[in-house]
C-alpha atoms as a PDB file:
ATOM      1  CA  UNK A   1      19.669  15.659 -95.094  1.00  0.00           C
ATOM      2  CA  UNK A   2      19.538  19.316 -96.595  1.00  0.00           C
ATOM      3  CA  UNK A   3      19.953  21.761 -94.208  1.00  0.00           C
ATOM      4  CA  UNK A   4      18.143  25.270 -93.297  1.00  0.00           C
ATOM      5  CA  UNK A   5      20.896  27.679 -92.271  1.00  0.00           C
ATOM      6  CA  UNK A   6      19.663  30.067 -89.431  1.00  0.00           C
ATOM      7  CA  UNK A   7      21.749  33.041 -89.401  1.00  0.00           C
ATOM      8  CA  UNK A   8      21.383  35.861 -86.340  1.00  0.00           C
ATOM      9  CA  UNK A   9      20.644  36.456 -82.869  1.00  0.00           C
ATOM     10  CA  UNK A  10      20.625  34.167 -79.972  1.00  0.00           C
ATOM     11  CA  UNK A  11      20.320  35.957 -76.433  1.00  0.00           C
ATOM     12  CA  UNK A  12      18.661  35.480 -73.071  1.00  0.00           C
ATOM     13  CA  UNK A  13      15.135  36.094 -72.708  1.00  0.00           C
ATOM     14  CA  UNK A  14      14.589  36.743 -68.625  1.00  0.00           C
ATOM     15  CA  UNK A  15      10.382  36.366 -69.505  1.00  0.00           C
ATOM     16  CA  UNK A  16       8.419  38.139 -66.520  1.00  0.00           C
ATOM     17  CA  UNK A  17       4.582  37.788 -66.021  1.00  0.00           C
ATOM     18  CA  UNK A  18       3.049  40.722 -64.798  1.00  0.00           C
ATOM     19  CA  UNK A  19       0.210  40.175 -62.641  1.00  0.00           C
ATOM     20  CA  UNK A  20      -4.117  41.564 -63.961  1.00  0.00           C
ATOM     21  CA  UNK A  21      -3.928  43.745 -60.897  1.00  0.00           C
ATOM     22  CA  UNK A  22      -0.531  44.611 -58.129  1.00  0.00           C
ATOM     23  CA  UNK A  23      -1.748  43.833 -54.673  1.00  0.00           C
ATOM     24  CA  UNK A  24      -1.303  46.205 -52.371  1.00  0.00           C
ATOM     25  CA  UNK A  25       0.097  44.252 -49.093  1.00  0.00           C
ATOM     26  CA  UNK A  26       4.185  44.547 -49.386  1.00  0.00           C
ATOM     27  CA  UNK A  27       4.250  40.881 -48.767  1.00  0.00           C
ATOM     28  CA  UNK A  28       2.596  39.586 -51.997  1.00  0.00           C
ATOM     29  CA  UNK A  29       4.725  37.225 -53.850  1.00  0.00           C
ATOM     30  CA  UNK A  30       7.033  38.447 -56.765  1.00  0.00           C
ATOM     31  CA  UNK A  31       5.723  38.034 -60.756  1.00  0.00           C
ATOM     32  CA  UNK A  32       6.563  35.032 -62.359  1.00  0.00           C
ATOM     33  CA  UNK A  33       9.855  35.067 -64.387  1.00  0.00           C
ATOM     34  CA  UNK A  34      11.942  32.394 -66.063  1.00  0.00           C
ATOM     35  CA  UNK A  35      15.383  32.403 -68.024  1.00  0.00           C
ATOM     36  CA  UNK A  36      15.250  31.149 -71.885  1.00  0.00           C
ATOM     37  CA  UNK A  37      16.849  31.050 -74.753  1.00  0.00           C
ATOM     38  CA  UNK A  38      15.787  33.836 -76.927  1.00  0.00           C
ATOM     39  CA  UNK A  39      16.460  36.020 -80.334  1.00  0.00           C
ATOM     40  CA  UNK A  40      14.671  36.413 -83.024  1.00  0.00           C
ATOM     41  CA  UNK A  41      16.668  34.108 -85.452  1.00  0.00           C
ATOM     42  CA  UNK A  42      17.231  31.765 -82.657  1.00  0.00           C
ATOM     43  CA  UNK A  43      13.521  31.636 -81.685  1.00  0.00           C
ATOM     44  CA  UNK A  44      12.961  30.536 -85.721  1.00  0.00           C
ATOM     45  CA  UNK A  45      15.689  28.148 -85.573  1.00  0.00           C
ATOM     46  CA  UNK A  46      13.764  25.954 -82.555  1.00  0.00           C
ATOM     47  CA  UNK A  47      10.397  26.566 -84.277  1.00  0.00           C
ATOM     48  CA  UNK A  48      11.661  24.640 -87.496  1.00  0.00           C
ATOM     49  CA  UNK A  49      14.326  21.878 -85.725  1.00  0.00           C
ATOM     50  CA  UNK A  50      11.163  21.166 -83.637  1.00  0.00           C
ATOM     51  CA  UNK A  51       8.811  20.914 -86.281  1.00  0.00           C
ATOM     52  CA  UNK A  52      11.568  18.646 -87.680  1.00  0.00           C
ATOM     53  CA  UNK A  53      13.772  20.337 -90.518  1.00  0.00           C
ATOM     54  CA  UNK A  54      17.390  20.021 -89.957  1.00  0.00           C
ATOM     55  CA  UNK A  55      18.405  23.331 -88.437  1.00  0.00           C
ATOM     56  CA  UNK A  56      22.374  24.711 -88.544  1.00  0.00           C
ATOM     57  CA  UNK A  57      22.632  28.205 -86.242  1.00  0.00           C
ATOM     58  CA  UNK A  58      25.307  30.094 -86.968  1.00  0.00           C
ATOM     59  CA  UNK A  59      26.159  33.048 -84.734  1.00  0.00           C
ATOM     60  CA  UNK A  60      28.156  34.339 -82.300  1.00  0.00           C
ATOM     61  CA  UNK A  61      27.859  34.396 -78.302  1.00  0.00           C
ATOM     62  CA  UNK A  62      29.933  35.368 -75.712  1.00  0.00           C
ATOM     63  CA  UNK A  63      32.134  32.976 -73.762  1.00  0.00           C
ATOM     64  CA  UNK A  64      29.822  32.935 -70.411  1.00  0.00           C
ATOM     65  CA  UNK A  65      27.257  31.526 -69.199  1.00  0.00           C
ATOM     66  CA  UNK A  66      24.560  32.555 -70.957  1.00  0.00           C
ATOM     67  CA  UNK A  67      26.074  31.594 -74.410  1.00  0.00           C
ATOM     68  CA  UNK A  68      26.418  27.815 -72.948  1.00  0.00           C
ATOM     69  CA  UNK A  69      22.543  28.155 -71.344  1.00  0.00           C
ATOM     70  CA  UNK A  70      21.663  29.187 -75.032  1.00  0.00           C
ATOM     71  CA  UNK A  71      24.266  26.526 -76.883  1.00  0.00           C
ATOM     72  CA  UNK A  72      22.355  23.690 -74.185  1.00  0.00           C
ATOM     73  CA  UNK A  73      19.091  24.821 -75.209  1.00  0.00           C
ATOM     74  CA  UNK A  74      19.970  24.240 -79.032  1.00  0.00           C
ATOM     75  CA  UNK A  75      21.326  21.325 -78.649  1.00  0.00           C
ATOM     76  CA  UNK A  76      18.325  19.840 -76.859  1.00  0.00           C
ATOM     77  CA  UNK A  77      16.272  21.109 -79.658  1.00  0.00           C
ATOM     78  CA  UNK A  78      18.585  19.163 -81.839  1.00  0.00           C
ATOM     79  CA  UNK A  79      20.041  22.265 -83.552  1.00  0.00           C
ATOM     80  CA  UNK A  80      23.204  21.819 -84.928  1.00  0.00           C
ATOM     81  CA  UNK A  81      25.569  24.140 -83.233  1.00  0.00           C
ATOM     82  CA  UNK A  82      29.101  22.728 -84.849  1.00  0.00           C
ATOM     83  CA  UNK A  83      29.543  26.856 -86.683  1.00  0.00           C
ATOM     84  CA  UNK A  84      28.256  28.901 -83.555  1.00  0.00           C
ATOM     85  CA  UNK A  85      30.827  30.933 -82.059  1.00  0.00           C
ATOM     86  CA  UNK A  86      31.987  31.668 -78.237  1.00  0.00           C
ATOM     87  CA  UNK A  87      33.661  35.119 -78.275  1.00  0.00           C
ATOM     88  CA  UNK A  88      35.538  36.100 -74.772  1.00  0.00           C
ATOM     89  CA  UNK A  89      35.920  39.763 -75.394  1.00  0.00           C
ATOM     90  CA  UNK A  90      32.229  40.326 -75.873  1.00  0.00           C
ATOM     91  CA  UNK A  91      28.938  39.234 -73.796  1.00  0.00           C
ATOM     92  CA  UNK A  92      25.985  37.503 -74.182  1.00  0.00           C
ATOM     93  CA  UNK A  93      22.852  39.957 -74.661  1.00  0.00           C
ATOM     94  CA  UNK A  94      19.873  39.706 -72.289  1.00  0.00           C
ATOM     95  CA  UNK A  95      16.315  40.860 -73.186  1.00  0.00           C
ATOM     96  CA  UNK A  96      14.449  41.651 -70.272  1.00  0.00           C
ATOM     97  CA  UNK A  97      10.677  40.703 -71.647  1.00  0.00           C
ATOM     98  CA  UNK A  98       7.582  41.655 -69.727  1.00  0.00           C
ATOM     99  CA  UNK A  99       4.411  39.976 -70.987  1.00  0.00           C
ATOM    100  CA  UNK A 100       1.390  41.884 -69.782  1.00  0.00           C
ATOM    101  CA  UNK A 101      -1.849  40.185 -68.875  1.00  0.00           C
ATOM    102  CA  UNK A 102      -3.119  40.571 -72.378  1.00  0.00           C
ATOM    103  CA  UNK A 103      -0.291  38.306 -73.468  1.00  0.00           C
ATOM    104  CA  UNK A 104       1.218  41.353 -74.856  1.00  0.00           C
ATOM    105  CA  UNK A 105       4.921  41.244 -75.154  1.00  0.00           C
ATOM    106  CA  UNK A 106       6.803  44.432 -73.579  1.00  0.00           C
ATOM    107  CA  UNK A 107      10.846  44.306 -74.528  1.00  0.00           C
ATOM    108  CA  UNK A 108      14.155  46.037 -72.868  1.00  0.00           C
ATOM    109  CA  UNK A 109      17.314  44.644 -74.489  1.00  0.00           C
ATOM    110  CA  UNK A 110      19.954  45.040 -71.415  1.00  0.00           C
ATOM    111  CA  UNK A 111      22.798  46.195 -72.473  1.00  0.00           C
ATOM    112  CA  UNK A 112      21.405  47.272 -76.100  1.00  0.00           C
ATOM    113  CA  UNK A 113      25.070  47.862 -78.013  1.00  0.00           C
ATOM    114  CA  UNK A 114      28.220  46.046 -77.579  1.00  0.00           C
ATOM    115  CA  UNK A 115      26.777  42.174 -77.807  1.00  0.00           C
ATOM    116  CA  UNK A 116      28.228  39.492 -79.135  1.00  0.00           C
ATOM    117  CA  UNK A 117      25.719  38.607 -81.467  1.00  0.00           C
ATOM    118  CA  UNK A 118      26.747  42.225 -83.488  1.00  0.00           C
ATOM    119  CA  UNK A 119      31.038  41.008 -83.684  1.00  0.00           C
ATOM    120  CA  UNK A 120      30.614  38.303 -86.050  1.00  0.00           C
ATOM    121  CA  UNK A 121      32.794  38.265 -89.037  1.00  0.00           C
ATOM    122  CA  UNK A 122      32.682  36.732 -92.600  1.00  0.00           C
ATOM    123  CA  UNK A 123      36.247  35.244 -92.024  1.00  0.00           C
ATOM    124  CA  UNK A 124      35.402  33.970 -89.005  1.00  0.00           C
ATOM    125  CA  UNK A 125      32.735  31.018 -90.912  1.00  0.00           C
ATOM    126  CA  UNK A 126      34.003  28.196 -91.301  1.00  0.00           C
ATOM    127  CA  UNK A 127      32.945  27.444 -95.266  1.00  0.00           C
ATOM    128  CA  UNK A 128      31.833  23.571 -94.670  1.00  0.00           C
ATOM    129  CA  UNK A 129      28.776  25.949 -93.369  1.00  0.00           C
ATOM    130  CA  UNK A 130      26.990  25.420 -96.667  1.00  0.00           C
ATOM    131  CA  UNK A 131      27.463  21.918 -96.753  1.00  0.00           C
ATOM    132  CA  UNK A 132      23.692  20.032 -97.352  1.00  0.00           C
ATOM    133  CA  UNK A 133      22.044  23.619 -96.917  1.00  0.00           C
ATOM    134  CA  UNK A 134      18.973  24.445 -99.041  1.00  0.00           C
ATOM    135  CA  UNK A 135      17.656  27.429 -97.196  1.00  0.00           C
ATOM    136  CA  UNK A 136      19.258  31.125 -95.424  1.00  0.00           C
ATOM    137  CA  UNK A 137      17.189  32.539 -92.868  1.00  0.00           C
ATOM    138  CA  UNK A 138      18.171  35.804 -91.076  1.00  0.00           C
ATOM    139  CA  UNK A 139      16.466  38.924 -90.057  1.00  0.00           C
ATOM    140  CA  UNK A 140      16.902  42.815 -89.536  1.00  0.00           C
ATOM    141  CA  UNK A 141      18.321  42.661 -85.778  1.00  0.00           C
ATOM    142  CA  UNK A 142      21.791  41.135 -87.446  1.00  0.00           C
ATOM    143  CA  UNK A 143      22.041  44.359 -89.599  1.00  0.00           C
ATOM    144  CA  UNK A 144      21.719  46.703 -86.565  1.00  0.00           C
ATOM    145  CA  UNK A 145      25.560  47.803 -86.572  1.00  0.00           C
ATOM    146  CA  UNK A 146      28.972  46.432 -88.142  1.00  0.00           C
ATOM    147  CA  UNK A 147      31.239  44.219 -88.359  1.00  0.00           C
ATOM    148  CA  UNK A 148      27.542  41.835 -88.306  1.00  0.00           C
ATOM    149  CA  UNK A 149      26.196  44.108 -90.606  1.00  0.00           C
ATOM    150  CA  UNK A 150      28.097  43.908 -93.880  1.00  0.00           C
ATOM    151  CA  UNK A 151      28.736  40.101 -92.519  1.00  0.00           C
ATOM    152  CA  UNK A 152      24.724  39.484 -92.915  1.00  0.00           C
ATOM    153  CA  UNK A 153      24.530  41.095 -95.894  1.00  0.00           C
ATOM    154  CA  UNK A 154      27.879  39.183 -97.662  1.00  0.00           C
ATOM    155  CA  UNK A 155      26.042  35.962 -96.308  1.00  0.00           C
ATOM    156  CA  UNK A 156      22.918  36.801 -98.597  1.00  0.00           C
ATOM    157  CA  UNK A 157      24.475  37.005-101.216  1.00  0.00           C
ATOM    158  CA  UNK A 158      26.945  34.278-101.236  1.00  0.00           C
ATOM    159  CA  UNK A 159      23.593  31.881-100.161  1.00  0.00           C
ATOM    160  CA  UNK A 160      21.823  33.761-103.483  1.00  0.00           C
ATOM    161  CA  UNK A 161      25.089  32.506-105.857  1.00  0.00           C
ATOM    162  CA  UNK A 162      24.723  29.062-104.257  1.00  0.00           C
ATOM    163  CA  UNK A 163      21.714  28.406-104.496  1.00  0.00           C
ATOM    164  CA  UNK A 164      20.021  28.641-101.361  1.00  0.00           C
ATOM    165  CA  UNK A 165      16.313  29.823-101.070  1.00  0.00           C
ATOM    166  CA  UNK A 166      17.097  33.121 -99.319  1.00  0.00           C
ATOM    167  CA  UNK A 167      14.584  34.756 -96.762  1.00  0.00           C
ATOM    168  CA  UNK A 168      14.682  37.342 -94.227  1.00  0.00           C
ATOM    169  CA  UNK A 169      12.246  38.974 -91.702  1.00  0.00           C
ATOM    170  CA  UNK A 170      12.279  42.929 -91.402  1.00  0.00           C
ATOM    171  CA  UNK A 171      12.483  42.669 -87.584  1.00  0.00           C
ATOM    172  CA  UNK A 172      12.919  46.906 -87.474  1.00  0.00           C
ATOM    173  CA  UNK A 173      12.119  46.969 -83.657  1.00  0.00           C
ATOM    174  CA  UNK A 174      11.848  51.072 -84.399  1.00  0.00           C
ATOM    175  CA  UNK A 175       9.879  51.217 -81.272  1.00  0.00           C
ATOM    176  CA  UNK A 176      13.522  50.317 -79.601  1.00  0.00           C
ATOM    177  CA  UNK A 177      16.306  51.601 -81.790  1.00  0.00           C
ATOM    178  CA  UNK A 178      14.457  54.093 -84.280  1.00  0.00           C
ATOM    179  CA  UNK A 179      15.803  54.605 -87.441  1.00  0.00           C
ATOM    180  CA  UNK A 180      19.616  54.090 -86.605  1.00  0.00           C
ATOM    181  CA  UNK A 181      22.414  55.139 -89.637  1.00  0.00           C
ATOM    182  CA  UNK A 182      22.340  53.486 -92.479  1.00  0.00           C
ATOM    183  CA  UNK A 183      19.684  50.543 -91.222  1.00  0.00           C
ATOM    184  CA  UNK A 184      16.770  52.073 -93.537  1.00  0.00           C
ATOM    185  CA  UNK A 185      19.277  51.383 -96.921  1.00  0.00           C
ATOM    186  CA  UNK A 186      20.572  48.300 -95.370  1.00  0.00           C
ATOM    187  CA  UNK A 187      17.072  46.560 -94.684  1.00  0.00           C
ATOM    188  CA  UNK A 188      16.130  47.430 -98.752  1.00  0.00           C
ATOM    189  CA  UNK A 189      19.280  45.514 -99.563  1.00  0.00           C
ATOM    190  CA  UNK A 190      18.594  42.744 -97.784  1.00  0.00           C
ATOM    191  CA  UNK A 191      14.975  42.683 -98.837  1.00  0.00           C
ATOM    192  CA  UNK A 192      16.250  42.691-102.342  1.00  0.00           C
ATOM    193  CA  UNK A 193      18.635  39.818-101.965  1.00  0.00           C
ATOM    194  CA  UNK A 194      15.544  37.347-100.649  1.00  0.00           C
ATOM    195  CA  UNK A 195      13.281  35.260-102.739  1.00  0.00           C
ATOM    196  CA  UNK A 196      11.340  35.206 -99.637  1.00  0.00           C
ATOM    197  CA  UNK A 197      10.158  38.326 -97.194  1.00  0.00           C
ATOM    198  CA  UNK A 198       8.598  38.547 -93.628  1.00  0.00           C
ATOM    199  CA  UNK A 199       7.189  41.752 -92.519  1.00  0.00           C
ATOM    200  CA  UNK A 200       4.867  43.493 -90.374  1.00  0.00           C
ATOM    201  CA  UNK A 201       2.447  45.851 -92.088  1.00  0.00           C
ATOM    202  CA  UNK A 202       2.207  47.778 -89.118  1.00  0.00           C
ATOM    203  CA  UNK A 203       5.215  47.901 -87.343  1.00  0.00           C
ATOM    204  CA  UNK A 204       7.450  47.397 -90.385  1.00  0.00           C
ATOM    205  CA  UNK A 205       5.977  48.013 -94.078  1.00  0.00           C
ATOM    206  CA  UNK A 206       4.175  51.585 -93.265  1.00  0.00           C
ATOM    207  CA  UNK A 207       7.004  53.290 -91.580  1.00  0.00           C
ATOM    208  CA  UNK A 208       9.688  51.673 -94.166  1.00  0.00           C
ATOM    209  CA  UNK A 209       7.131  53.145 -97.275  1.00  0.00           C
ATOM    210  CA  UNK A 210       4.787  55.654 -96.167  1.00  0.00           C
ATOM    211  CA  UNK A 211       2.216  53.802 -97.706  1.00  0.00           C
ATOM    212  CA  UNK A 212      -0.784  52.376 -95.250  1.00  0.00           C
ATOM    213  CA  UNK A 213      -2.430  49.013 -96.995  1.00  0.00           C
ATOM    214  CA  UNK A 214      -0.093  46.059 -97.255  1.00  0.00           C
ATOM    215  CA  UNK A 215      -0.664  46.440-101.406  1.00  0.00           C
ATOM    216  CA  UNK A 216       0.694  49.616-101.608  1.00  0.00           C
ATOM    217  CA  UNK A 217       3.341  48.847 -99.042  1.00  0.00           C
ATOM    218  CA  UNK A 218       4.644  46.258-101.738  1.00  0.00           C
ATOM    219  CA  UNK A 219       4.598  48.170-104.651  1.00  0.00           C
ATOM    220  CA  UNK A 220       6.075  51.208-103.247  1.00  0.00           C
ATOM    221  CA  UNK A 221       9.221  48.721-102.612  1.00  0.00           C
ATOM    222  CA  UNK A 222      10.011  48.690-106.116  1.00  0.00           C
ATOM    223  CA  UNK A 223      11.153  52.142-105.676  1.00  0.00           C
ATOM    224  CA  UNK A 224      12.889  51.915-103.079  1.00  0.00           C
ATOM    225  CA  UNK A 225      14.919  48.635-103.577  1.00  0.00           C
ATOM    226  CA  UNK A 226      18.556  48.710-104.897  1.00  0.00           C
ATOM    227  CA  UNK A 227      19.065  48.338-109.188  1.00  0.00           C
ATOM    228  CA  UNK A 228      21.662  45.572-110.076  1.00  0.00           C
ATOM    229  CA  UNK A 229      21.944  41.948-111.361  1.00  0.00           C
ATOM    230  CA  UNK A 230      22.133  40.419-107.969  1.00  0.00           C
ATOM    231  CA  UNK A 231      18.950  42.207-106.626  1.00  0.00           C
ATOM    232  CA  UNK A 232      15.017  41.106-107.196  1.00  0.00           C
ATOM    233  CA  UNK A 233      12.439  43.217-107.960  1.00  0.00           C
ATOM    234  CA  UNK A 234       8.829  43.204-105.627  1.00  0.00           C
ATOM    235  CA  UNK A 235       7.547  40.998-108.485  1.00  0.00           C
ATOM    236  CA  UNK A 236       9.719  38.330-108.456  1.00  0.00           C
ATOM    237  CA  UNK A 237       9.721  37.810-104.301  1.00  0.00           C
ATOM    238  CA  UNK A 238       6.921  36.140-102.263  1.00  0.00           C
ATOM    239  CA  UNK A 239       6.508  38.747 -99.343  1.00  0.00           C
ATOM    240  CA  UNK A 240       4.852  37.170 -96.313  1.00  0.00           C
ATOM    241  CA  UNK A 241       2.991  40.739 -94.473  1.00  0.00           C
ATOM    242  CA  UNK A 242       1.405  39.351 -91.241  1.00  0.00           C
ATOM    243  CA  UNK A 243      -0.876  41.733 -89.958  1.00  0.00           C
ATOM    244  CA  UNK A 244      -1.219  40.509 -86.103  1.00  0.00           C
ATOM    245  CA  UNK A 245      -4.793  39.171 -85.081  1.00  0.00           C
ATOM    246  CA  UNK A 246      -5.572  39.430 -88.912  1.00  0.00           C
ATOM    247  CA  UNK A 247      -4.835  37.196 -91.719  1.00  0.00           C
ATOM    248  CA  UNK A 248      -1.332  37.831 -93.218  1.00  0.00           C
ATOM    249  CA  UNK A 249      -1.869  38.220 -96.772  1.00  0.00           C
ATOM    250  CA  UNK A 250       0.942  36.976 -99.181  1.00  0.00           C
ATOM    251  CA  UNK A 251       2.036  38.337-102.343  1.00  0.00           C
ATOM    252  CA  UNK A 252       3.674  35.728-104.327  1.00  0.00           C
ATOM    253  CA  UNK A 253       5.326  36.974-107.750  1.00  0.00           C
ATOM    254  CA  UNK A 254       2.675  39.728-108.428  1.00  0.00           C
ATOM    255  CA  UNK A 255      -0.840  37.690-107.129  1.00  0.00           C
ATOM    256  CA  UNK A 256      -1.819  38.099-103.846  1.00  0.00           C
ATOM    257  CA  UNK A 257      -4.220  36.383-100.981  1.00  0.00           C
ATOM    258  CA  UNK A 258      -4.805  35.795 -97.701  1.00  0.00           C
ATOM    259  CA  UNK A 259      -4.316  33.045 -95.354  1.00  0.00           C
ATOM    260  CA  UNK A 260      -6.685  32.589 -92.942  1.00  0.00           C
ATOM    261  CA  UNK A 261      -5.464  33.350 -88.421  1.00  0.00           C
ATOM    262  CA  UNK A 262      -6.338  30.226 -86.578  1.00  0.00           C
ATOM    263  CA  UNK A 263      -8.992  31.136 -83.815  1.00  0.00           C
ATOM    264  CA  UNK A 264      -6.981  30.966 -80.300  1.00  0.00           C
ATOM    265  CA  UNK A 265      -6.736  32.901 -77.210  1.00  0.00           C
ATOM    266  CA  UNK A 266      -3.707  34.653 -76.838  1.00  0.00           C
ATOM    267  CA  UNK A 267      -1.545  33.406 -73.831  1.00  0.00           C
ATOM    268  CA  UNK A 268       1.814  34.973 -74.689  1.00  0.00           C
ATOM    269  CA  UNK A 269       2.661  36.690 -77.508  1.00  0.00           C
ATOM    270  CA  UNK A 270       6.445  36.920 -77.126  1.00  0.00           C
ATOM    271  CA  UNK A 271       8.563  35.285 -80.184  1.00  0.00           C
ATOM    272  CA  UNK A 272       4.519  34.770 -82.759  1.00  0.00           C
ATOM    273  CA  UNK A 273       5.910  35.941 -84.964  1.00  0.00           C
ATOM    274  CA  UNK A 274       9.462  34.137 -85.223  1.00  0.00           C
ATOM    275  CA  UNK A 275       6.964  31.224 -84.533  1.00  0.00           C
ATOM    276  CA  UNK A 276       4.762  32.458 -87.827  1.00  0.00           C
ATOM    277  CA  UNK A 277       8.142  32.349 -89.814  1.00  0.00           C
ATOM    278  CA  UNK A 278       9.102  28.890 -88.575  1.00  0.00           C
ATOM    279  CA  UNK A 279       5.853  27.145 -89.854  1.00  0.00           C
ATOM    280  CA  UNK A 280       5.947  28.935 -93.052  1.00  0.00           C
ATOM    281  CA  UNK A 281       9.325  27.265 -93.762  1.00  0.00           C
ATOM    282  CA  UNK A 282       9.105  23.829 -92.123  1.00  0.00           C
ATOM    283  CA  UNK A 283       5.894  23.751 -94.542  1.00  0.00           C
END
């Protein structure tokens, strides 16, 4: 069966609940937490092996415990973890992730440089990785800081020559990192390698273009993305721009409209929109 190839993170999420109100007595029990398997790439790839497309993760983890808790947690999702890697001279990130009692998701990535998910290396995948693969997912947190920077960005375009349906989620997280060297340029190159783009309008398309409506978010791009025959223009993409509780509008080749939010109340609001990405390309 054709293959999506998930490309990225995989860490740890330790998820802790905190509580409407904190008691005062000094023997009320702890929050709730619980260990999972977490990442923004890693989150899509168990969204879309569980809605049933055949899912291939390829990244790297470190040879510890967590990277087998996360390699277990795949493979019960029925990912297919044959090109993930186990490095021993780097660990396995954790993201400590406190959910408010709005559902709100609060992150602390723990320690935040020096994972394993950042050390992977083009020589080190295996080429029968594009074997049966139709579709490249990855997203902004593999183009954080080399050697996985350059790696991510190599892997777009070798999917683009073979033919892969390329897509890739901004995933900035400025509210963490800021605008770190080089990631501004980076993120506009691998925007302009996709046929297909995720982004916050918020969070992701205003600080990126200075512009404020999703619309003009999109058409400052095509100033701002690289010129050269292996690059697309804003025109020729399908840019997803969620726009949290409201409807994500989608400009597809130059037309654009909206697509409706299902009505819900919000439990937990860790990993939507990894989840968001997920449906859009099981569907």
């Amino acid at each position: 069966m054709k293959k999506l190839i998930a490309f990225g993170d995989a860490n740890v999420d330790l998820v802790v609940e905190i509580p409407h109100s904190t008691p005062a007595r000094s023997n009320a029990p702890p929050p709730d937490a619980a260990l999972m398997g977490g990442g923004t790439v890693a989150n899509t790839a168990a969204g879309t092996a569980r809605l049933g497309v055949p899912t291939r993760f390829v990244g790297k983890v470190g040879l510890d415990g967590y990277g087998r808790f996360l390699r277990e947690g795949f493979e019960a999702d029925g990912i297919d973890t044959s090109f993930m890697i186990e490095d021993p001279a780097h660990f396995t990130i954790m993201v400590l992730a406190f959910i408010d009692a709005a559902g709100e998701k609060h992150n602390v990535a723990f320690p935040r440089e020096g994972g394993a998910h950042h050390q992977i290396r083009v020589e080190e995948i295996d080429p029968a990785v594009w074997q049966d693969a139709i579709w490249f997912y990855t997203s902004g947190m593999s183009i954080g800081e080399d050697p996985c920077r350059s790696t991510t960005l190599e892997m777009m375009r070798r999917a683009g020559e073979k033919g892969l349906t390329v897509s890739f989620d901004l995933n900035l997280r400025l509210e963490y990192f800021g605008w770190r060297p080089h990631v501004r340029e980076s993120v506009l190159e691998a925007m302009a390698l996709s046929h297909v783009v995720f982004a916050s309008v918020e969070d992701e398309l205003q600080p990126l273009t200075g512009r404020i409506s999703a619309a003009g978010c999109v058409d400052a791009l095509e100033h701002l993305y690289p010129s050269g025959p292996s690059y697309a223009r804003p025109n020729q993409q399908i840019i997803i721009a969620r726009q949290g509780g409201r409807p994500a509008q989608v400009f597809n080749r130059g037309s654009c409209f909206e697509s409706p939010c299902f009505q819900v109340n919000v439990v937990d609001a860790l990993g939507a929109g990894d989840a968001f990405n997920a449906g859009y390309i099981a569907a």
